[in-house]
C-alpha atoms as a PDB file:
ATOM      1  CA  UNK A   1       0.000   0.000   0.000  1.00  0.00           C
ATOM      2  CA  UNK A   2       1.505   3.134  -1.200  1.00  0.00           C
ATOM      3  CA  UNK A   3       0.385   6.189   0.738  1.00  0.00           C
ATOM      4  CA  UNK A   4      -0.179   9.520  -1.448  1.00  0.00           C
ATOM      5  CA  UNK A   5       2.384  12.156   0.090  1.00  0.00           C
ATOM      6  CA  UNK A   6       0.242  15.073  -1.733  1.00  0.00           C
ATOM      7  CA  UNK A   7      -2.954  15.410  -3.200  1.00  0.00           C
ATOM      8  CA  UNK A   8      -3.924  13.261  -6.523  1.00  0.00           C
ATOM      9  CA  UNK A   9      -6.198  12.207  -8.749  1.00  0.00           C
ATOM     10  CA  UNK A  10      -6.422   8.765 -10.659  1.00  0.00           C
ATOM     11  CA  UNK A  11      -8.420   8.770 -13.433  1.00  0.00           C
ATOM     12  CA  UNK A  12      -7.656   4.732 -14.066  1.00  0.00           C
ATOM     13  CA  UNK A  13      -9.296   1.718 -11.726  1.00  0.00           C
ATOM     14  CA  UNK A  14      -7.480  -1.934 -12.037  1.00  0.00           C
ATOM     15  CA  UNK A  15     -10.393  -3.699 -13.340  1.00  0.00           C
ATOM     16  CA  UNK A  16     -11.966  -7.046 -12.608  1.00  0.00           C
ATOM     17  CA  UNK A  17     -12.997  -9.562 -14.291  1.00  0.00           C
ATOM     18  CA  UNK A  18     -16.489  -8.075 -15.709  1.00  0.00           C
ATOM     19  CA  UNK A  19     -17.723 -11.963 -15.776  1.00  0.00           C
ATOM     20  CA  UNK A  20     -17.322 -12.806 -12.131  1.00  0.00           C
ATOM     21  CA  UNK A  21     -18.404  -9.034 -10.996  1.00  0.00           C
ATOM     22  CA  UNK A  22     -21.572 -10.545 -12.460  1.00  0.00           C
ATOM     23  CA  UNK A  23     -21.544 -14.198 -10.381  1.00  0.00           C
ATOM     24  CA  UNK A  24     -20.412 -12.264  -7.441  1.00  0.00           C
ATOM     25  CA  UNK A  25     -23.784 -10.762  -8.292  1.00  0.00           C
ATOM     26  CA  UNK A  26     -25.903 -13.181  -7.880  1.00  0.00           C
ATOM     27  CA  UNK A  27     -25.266 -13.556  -4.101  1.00  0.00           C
ATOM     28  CA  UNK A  28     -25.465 -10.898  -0.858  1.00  0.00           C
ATOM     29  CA  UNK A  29     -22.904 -10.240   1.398  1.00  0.00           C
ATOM     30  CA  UNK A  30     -24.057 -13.078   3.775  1.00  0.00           C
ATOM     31  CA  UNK A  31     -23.073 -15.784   1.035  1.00  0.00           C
ATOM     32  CA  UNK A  32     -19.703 -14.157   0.084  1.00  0.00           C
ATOM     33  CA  UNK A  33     -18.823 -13.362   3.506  1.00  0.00           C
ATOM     34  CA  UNK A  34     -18.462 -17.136   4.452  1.00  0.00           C
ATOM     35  CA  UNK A  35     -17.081 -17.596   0.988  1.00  0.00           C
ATOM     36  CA  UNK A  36     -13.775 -15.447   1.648  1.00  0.00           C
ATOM     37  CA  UNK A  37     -13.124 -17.468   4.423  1.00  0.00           C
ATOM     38  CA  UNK A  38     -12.661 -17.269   8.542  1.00  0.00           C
ATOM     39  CA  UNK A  39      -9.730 -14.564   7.863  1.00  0.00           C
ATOM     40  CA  UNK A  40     -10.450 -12.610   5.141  1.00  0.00           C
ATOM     41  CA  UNK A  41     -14.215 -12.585   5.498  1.00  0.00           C
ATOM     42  CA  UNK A  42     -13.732 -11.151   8.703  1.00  0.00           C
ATOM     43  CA  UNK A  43     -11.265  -8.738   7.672  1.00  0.00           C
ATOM     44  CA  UNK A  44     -12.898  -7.103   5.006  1.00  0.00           C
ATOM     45  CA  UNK A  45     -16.421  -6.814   5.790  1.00  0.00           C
ATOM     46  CA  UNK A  46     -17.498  -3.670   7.067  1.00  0.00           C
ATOM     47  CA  UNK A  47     -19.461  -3.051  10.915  1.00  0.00           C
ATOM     48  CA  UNK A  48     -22.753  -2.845  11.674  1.00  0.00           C
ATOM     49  CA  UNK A  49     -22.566   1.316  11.287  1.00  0.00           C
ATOM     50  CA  UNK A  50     -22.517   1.063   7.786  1.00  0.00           C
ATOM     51  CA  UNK A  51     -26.113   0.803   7.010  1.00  0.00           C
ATOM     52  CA  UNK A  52     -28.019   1.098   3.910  1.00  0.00           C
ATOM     53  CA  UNK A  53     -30.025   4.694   3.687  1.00  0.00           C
ATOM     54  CA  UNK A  54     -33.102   2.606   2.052  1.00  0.00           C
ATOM     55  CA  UNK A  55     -34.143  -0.902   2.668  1.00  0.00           C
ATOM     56  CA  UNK A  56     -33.862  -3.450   0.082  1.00  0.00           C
ATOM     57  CA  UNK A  57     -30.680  -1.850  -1.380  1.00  0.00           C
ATOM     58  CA  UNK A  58     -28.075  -3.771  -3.585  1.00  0.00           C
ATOM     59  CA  UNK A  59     -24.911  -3.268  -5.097  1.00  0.00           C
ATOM     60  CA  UNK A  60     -21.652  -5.408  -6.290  1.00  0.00           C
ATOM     61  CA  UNK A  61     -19.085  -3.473  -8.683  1.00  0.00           C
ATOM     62  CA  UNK A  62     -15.341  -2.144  -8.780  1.00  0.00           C
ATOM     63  CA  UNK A  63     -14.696   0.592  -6.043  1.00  0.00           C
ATOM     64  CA  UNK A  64     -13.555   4.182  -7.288  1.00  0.00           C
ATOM     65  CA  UNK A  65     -12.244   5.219  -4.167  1.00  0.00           C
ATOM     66  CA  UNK A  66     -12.021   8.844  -2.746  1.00  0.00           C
ATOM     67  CA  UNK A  67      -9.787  10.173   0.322  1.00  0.00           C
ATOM     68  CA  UNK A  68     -11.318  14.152   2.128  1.00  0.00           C
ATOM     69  CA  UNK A  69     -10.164  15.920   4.539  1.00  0.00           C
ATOM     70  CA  UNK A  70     -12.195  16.380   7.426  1.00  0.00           C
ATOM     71  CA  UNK A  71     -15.179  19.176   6.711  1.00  0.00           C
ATOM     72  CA  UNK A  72     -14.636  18.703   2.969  1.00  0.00           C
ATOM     73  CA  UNK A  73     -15.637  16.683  -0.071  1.00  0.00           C
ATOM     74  CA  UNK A  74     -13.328  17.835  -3.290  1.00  0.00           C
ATOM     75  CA  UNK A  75     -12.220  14.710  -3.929  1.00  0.00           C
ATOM     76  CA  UNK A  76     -16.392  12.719  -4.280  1.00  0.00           C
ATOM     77  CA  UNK A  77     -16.442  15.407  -7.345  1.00  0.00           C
ATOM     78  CA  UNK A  78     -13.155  14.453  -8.849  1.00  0.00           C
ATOM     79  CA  UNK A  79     -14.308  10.573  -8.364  1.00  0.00           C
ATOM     80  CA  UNK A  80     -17.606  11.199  -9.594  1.00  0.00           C
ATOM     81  CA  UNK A  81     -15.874  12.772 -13.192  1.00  0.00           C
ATOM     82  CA  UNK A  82     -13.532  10.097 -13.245  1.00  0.00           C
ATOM     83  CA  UNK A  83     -16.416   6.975 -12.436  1.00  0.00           C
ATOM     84  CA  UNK A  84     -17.423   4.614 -15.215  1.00  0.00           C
ATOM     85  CA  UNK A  85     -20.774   2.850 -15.552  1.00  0.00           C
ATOM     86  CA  UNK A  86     -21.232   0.202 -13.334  1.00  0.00           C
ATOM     87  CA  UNK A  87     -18.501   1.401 -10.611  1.00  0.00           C
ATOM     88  CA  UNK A  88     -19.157   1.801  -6.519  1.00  0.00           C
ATOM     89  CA  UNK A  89     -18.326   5.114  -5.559  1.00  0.00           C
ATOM     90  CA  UNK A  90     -16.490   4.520  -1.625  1.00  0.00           C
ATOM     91  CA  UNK A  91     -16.414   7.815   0.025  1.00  0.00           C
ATOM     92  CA  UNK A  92     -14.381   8.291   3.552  1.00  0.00           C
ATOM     93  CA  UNK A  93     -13.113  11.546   5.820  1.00  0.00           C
ATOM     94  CA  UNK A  94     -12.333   9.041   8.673  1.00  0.00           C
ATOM     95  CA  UNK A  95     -15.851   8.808   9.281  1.00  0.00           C
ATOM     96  CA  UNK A  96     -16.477  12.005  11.035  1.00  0.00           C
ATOM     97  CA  UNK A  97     -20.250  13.695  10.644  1.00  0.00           C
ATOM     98  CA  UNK A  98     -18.045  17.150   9.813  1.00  0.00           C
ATOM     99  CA  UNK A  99     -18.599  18.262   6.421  1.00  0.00           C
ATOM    100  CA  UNK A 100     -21.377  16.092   4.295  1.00  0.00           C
ATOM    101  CA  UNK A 101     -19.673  13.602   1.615  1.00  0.00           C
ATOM    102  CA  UNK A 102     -22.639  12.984   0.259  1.00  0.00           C
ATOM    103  CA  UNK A 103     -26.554  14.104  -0.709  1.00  0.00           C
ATOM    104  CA  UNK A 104     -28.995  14.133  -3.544  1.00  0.00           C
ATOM    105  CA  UNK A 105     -27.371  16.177  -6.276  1.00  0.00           C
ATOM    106  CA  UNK A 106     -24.458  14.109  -6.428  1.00  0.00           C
ATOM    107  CA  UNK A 107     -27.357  10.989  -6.145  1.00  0.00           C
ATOM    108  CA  UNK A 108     -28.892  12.309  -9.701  1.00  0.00           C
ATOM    109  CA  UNK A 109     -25.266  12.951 -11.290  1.00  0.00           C
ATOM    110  CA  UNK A 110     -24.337   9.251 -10.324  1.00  0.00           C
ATOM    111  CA  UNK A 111     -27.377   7.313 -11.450  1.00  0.00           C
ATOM    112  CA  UNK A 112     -27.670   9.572 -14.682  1.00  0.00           C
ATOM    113  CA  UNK A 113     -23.601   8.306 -15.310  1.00  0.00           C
ATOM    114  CA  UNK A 114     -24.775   4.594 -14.091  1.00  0.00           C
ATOM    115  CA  UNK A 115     -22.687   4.118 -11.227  1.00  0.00           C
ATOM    116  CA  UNK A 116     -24.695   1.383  -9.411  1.00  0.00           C
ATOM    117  CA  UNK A 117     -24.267   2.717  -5.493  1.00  0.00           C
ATOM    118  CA  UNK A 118     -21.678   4.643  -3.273  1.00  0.00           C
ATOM    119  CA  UNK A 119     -20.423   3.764   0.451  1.00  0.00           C
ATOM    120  CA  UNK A 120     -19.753   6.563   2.467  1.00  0.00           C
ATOM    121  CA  UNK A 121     -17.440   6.209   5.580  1.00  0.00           C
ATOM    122  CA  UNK A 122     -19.273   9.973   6.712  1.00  0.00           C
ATOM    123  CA  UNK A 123     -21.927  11.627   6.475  1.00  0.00           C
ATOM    124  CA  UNK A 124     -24.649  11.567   4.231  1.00  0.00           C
ATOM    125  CA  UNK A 125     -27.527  14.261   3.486  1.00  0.00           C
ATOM    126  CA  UNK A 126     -30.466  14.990   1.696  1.00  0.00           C
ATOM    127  CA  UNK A 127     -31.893  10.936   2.948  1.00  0.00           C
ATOM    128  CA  UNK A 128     -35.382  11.353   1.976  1.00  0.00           C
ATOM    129  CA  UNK A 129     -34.715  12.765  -1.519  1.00  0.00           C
ATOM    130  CA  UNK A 130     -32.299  10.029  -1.873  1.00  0.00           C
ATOM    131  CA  UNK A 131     -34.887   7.489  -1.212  1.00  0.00           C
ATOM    132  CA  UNK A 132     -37.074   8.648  -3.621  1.00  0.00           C
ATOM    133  CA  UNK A 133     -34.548   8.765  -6.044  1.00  0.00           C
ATOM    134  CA  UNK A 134     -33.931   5.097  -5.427  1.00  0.00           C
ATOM    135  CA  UNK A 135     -30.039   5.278  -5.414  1.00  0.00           C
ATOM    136  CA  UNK A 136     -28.269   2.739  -3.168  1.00  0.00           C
ATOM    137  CA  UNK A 137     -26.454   4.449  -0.633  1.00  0.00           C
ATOM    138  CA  UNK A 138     -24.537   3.497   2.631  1.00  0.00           C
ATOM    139  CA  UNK A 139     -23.329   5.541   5.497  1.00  0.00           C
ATOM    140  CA  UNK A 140     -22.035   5.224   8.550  1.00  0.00           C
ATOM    141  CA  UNK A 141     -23.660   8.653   9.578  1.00  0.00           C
ATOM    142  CA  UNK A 142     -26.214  11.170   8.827  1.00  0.00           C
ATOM    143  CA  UNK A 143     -25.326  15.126   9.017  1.00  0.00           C
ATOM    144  CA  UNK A 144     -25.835  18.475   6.595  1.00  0.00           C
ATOM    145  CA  UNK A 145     -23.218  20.108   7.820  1.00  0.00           C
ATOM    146  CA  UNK A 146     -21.667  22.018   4.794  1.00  0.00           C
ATOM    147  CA  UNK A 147     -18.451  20.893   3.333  1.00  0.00           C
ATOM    148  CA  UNK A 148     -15.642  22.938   2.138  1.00  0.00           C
ATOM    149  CA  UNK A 149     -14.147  22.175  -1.498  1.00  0.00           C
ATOM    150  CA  UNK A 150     -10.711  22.771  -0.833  1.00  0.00           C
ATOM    151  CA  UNK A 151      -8.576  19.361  -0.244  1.00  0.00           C
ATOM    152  CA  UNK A 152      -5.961  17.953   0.342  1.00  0.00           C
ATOM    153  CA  UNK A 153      -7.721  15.470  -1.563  1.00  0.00           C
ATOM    154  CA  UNK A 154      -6.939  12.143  -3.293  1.00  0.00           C
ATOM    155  CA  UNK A 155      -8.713   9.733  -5.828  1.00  0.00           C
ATOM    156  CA  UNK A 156      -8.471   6.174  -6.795  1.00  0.00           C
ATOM    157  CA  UNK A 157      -5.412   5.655  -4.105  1.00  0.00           C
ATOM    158  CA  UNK A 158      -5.697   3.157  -1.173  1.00  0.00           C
ATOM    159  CA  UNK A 159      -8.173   4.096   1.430  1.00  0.00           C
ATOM    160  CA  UNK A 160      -9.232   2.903   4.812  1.00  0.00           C
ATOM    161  CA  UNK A 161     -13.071   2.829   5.121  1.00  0.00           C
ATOM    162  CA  UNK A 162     -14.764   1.969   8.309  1.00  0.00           C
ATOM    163  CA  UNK A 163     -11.960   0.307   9.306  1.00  0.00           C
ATOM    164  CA  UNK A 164     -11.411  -2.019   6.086  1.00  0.00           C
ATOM    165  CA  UNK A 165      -8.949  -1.666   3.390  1.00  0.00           C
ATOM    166  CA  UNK A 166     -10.138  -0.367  -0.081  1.00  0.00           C
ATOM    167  CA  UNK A 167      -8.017  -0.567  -2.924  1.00  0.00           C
ATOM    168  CA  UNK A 168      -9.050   0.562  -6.366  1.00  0.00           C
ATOM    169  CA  UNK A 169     -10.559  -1.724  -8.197  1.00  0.00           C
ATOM    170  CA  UNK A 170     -12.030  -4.081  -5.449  1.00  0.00           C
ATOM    171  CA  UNK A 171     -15.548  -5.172  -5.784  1.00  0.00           C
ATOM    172  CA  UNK A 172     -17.647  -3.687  -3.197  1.00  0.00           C
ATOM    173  CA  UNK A 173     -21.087  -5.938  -2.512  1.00  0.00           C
ATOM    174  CA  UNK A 174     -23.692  -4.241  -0.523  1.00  0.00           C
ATOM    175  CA  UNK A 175     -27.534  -5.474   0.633  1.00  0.00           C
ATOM    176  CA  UNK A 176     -29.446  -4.816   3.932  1.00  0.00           C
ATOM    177  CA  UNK A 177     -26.840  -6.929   5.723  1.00  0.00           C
ATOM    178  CA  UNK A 178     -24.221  -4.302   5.528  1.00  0.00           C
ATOM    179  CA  UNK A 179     -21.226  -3.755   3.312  1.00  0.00           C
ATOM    180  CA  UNK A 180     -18.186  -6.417   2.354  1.00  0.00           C
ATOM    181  CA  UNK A 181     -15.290  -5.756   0.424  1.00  0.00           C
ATOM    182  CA  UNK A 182     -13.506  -8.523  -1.753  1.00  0.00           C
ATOM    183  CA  UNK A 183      -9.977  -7.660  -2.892  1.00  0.00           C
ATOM    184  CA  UNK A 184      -9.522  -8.876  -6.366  1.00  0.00           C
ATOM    185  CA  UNK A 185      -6.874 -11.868  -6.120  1.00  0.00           C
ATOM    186  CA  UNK A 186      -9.923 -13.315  -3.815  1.00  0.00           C
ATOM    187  CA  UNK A 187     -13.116 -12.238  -5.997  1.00  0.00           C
ATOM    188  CA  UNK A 188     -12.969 -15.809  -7.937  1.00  0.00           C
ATOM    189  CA  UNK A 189     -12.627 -17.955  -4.812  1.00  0.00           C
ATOM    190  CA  UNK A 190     -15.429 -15.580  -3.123  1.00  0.00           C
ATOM    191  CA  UNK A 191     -17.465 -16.546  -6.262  1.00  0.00           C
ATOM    192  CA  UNK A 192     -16.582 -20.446  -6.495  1.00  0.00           C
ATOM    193  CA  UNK A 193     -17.283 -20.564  -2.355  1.00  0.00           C
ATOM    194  CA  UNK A 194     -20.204 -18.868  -2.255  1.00  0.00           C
ATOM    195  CA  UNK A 195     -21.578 -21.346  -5.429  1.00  0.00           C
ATOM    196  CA  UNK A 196     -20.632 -24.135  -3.424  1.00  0.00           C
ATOM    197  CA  UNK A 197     -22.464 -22.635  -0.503  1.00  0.00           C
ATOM    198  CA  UNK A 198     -25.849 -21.685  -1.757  1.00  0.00           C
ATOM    199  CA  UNK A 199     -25.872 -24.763  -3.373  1.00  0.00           C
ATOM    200  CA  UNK A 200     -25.737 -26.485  -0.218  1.00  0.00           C
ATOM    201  CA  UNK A 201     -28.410 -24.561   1.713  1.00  0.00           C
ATOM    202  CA  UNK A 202     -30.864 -25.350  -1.721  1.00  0.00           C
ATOM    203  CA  UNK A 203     -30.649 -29.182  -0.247  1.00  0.00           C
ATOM    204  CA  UNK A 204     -30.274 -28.507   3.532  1.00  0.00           C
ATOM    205  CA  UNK A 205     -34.218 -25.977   2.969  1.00  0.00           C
ATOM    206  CA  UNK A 206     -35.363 -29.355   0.719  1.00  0.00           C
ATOM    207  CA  UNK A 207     -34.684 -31.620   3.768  1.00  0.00           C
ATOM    208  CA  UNK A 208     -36.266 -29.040   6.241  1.00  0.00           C
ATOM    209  CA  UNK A 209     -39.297 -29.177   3.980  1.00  0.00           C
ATOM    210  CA  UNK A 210     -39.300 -32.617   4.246  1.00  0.00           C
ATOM    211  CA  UNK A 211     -39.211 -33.111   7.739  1.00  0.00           C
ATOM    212  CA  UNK A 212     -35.617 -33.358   9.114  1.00  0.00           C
ATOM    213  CA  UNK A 213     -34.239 -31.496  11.902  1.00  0.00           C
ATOM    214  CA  UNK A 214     -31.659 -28.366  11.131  1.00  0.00           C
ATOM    215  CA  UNK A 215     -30.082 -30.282  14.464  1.00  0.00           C
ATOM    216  CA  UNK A 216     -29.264 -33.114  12.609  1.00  0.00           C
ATOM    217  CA  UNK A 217     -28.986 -31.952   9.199  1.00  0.00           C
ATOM    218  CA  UNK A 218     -25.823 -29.638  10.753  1.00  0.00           C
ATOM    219  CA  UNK A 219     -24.755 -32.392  12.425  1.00  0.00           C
ATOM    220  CA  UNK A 220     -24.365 -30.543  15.437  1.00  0.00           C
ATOM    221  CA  UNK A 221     -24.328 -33.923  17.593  1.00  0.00           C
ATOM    222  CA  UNK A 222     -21.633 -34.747  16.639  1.00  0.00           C
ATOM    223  CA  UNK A 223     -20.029 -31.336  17.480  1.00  0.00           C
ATOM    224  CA  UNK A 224     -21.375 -31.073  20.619  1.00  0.00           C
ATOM    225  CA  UNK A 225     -19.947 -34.518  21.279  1.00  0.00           C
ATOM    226  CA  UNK A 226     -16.721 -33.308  19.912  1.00  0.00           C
ATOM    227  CA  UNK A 227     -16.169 -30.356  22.087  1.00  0.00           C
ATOM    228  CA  UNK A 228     -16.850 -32.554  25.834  1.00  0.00           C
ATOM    229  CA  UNK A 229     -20.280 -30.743  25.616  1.00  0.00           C
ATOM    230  CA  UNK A 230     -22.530 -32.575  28.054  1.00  0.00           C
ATOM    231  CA  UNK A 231     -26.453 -33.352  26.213  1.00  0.00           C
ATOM    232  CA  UNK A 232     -28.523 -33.771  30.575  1.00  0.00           C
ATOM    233  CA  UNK A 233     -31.793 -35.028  29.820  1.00  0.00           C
ATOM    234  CA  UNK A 234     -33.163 -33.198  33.215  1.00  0.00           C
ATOM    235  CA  UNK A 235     -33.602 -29.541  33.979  1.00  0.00           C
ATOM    236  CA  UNK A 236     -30.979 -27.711  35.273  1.00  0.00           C
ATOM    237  CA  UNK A 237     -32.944 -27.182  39.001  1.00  0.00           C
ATOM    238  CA  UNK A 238     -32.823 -31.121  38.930  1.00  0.00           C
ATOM    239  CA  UNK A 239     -29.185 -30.817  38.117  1.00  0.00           C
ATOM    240  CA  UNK A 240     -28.156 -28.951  41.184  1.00  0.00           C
END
């Protein structure tokens, strides 16, 4: 990770594979989380502050990433000129409320360019306009306070958002569970896990249906077993 020693602007994203951006798709967060793995799907998956403005919100594309200063948001209009169709816009200041990253103007601009969502580690303004525009949109915090336009600023570098490292270029999957982040050396195992998985739950909600116990169908016996758990057929007054 190379950090920026003055402001800059990128106007080029390391792309992904266009082909697995669309399997990756297919899935929410919950599916790709597990799919990265105990590690990784821990490390880059975003906390429960970063919540979607609307419900039923979703989003999966390459991140265009954008660095401001606290109290000002120069660089979300230098990412929003350089942002291609079908990019993720992920906005941070460090997450303070000081100086609004984001609100409904910028909202129209994006959606008329086709960028398909933006993350903001910040605040966000202008919430009911943006629901009616029907925009995803993610924040960790809601606040008009004005922003200046005067940097330092950078675009399309390395960027820490809500505590997760964002590179250029990463695909950025959002839903009403939150907000992951899958590097791109890991999108195609995310993808090929998170197959596997769903695949799996299609047979374990056919056995439910037919009668079996999710107990049993876990095999959590066994893991109970496993781990020196004791299974006391009596209550635990009885036990005392």
């Amino acid at each position: 990770m190379t950090v920026p020693l003055k402001s800059v602007i990128y106007n080029r994203v390391p792309r992904p594979d266009a082909a697995l951006i669309a399997r990756a798709a297919k899935f929410g967060i919950a599916d790709l989380h597990e799919g990265l793995g105990e590690i990784a799907g821990r490390m880059y998956l975003m906390s429960p502050a970063m919540v979607p403005i609307a419900p039923g919100q979703k989003v999966c594309g390459p991140a265009v990433t954008a660095w401001n200063f606290p109290g000002d948001n120069l660089a979300i209009h230098a990412a929003l000129y350089t942002a291609q169709a079908g990019d993720v816009l992920v906005l941070t200041n460090g997450g303070g409320h000081q100086g609004a990253l984001w609100g409904d103007v910028a909202c129209t601009f994006a959606r008329k360019k086709g960028l398909v969502g933006t993350v903001v580690h910040g605040a966000t303004r202008d919430v009911d306009a943006i629901r009616e525009l029907g925009y995803p949109v993610w924040s960790t915090a809601v606040s008009v306070e004005h922003p200046k336009k005067r940097g330092p600023a950078a675009v399309n570098v390395p960027v820490v958002v809500d505590n997760v490292l964002v590179e250029p270029g990463d695909v950025i999957v959002g839903d009403s569970d939150g907000v992951l982040v899958i590097p791109r050396d890991l999108l195609e195992h995310a993808v090929v896990s998170a197959e596997a998985r769903a695949a799996k739950e299609v047979e374990f909600r056919r056995r439910i249906e037919e009668g079996e116990v999710l107990f049993d169908i876990l095999g959590m016996r066994k893991v109970i077993e496993d781990l020196g758990i004791e299974l006391k057929d009596c209550t635990w007054e009885d036990d005392r």
